[in-house]
Protein backbone atom coordinates (compact mmCIF):
# COMPACT_ATOMS: atom_id res chain seq x y z
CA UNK A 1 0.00 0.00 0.00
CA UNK A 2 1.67 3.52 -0.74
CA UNK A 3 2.21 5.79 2.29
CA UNK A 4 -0.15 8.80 2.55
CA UNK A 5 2.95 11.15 2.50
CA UNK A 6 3.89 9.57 -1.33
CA UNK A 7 0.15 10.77 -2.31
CA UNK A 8 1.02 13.93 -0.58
CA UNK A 9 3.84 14.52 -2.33
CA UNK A 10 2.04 13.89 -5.69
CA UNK A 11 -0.64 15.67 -4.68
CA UNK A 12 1.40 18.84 -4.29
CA UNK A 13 3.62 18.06 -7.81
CA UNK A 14 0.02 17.84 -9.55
CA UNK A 15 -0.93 20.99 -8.16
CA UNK A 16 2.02 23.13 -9.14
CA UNK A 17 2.35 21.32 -13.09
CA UNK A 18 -1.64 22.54 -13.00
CA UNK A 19 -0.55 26.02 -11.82
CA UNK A 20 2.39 25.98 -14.11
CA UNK A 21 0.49 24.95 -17.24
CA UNK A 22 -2.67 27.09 -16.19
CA UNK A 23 -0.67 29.70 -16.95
CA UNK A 24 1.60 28.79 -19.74
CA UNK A 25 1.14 29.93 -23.33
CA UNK A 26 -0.78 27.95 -25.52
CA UNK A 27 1.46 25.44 -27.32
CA UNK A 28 1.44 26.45 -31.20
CA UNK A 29 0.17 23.15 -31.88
CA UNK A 30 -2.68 21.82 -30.32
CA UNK A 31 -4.90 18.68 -30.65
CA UNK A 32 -7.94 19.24 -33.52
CA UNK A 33 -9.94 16.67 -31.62
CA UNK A 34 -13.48 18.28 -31.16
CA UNK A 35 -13.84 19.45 -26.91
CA UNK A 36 -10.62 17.87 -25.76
CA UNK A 37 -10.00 20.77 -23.77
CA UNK A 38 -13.18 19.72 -21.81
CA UNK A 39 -11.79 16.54 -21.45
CA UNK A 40 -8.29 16.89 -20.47
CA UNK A 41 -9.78 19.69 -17.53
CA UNK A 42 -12.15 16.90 -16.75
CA UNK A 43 -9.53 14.46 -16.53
CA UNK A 44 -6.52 16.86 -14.75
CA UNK A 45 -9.23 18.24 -12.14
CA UNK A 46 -11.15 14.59 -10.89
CA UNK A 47 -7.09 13.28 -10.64
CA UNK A 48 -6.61 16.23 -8.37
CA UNK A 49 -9.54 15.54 -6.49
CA UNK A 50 -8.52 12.26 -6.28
CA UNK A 51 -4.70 12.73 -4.77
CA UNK A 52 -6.25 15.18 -2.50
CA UNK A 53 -8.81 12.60 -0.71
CA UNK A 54 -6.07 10.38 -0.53
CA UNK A 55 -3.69 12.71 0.84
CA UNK A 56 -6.06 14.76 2.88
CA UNK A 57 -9.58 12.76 3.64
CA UNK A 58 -8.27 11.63 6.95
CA UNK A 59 -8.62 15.28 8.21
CA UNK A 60 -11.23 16.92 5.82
CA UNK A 61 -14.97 15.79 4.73
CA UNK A 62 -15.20 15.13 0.90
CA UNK A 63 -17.03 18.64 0.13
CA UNK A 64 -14.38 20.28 1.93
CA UNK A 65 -11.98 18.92 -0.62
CA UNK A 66 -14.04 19.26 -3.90
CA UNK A 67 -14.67 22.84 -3.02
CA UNK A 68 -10.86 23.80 -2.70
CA UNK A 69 -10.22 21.60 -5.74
CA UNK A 70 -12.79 23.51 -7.44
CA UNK A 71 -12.04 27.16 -6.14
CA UNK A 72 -8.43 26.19 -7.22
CA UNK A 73 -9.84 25.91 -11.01
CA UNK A 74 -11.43 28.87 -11.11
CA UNK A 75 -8.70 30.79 -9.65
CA UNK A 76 -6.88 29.27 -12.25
CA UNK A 77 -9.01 30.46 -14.81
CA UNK A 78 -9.70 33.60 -13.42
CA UNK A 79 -5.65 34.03 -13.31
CA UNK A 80 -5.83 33.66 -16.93
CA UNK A 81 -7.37 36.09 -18.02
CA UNK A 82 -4.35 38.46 -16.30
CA UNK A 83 -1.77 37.08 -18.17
CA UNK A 84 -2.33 38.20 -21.66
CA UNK A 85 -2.29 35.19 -23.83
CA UNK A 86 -4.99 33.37 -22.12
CA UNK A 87 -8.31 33.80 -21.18
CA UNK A 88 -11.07 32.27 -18.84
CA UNK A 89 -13.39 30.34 -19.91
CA UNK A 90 -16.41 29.12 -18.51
CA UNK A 91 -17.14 26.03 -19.86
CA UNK A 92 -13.30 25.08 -18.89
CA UNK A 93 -14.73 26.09 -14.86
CA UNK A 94 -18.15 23.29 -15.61
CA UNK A 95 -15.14 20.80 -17.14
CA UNK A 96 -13.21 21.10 -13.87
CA UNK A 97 -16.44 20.91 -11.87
CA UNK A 98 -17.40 17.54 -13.73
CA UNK A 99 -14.08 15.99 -13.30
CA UNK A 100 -14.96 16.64 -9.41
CA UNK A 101 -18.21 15.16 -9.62
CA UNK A 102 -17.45 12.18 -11.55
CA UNK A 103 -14.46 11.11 -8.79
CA UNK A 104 -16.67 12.09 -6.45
CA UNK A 105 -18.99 9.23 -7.30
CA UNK A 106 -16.15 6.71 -7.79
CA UNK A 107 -14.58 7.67 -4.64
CA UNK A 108 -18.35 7.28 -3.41
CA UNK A 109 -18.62 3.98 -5.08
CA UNK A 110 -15.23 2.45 -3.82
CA UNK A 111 -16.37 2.86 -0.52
CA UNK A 112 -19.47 1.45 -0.95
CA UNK A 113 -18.03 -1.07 -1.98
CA UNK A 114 -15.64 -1.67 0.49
CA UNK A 115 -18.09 -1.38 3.11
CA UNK A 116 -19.72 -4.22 1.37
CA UNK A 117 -16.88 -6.26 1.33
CA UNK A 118 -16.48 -6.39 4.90
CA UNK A 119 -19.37 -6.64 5.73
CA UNK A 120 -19.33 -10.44 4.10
């Protein structure tokens, strides 16, 4: 099993490469596949969410931690639109938010699970 303080640590990498590439230009070359912006904010913000509960659920309730995963997205995007060569979006802000959600329910789900297991 991996030691709370290695999800720590990746938690708090993961958060500063977000930060970092939050506020990066925009590559010159970019993906043409249709909405995978949505998808990869989807992705990036639910595998934040994730590293935090695993780092962090010990000592704060699951809303706790989707709300400061999701006021760190729209900080991000509202940092954006300061730096000159981005801009926030708001469907990017309702990405991040469904990332949340959807680990939300798996994190849910696992424990429900779990819960189940012992219980037989």
């Amino acid at each position: 099993m991996i030691a709370k303080q290695v999800f720590k640590v990746f938690f708090w990498l993961f958060l500063v490469a977000l930060l970092y590439l939050s506020l990066s230009p925009i590559p010159a070359v970019t993906p043409n596949i249709q909405n995978s912006d949505k998808i990869v904010h989807a992705a990036a913000y639910g595998l934040l969410f994730a590293l935090a509960v695993k780092s962090y659920n010990a000592r704060l309730p699951l809303w706790a931690l989707a709300a400061a995963t999701m006021a760190f997205g729209v900080s991000m995007e509202w940092a954006q639109s300061y730096t000159g060569y981005r801009y926030a979006e708001p469907l990017d802000m309702v990405a991040n938010g469904t990332g949340i959600g959807i680990m939300w329910l798996l994190v849910m789900l696992s424990r429900r699970l779990r819960v189940q297991r012992r219980a037989q």
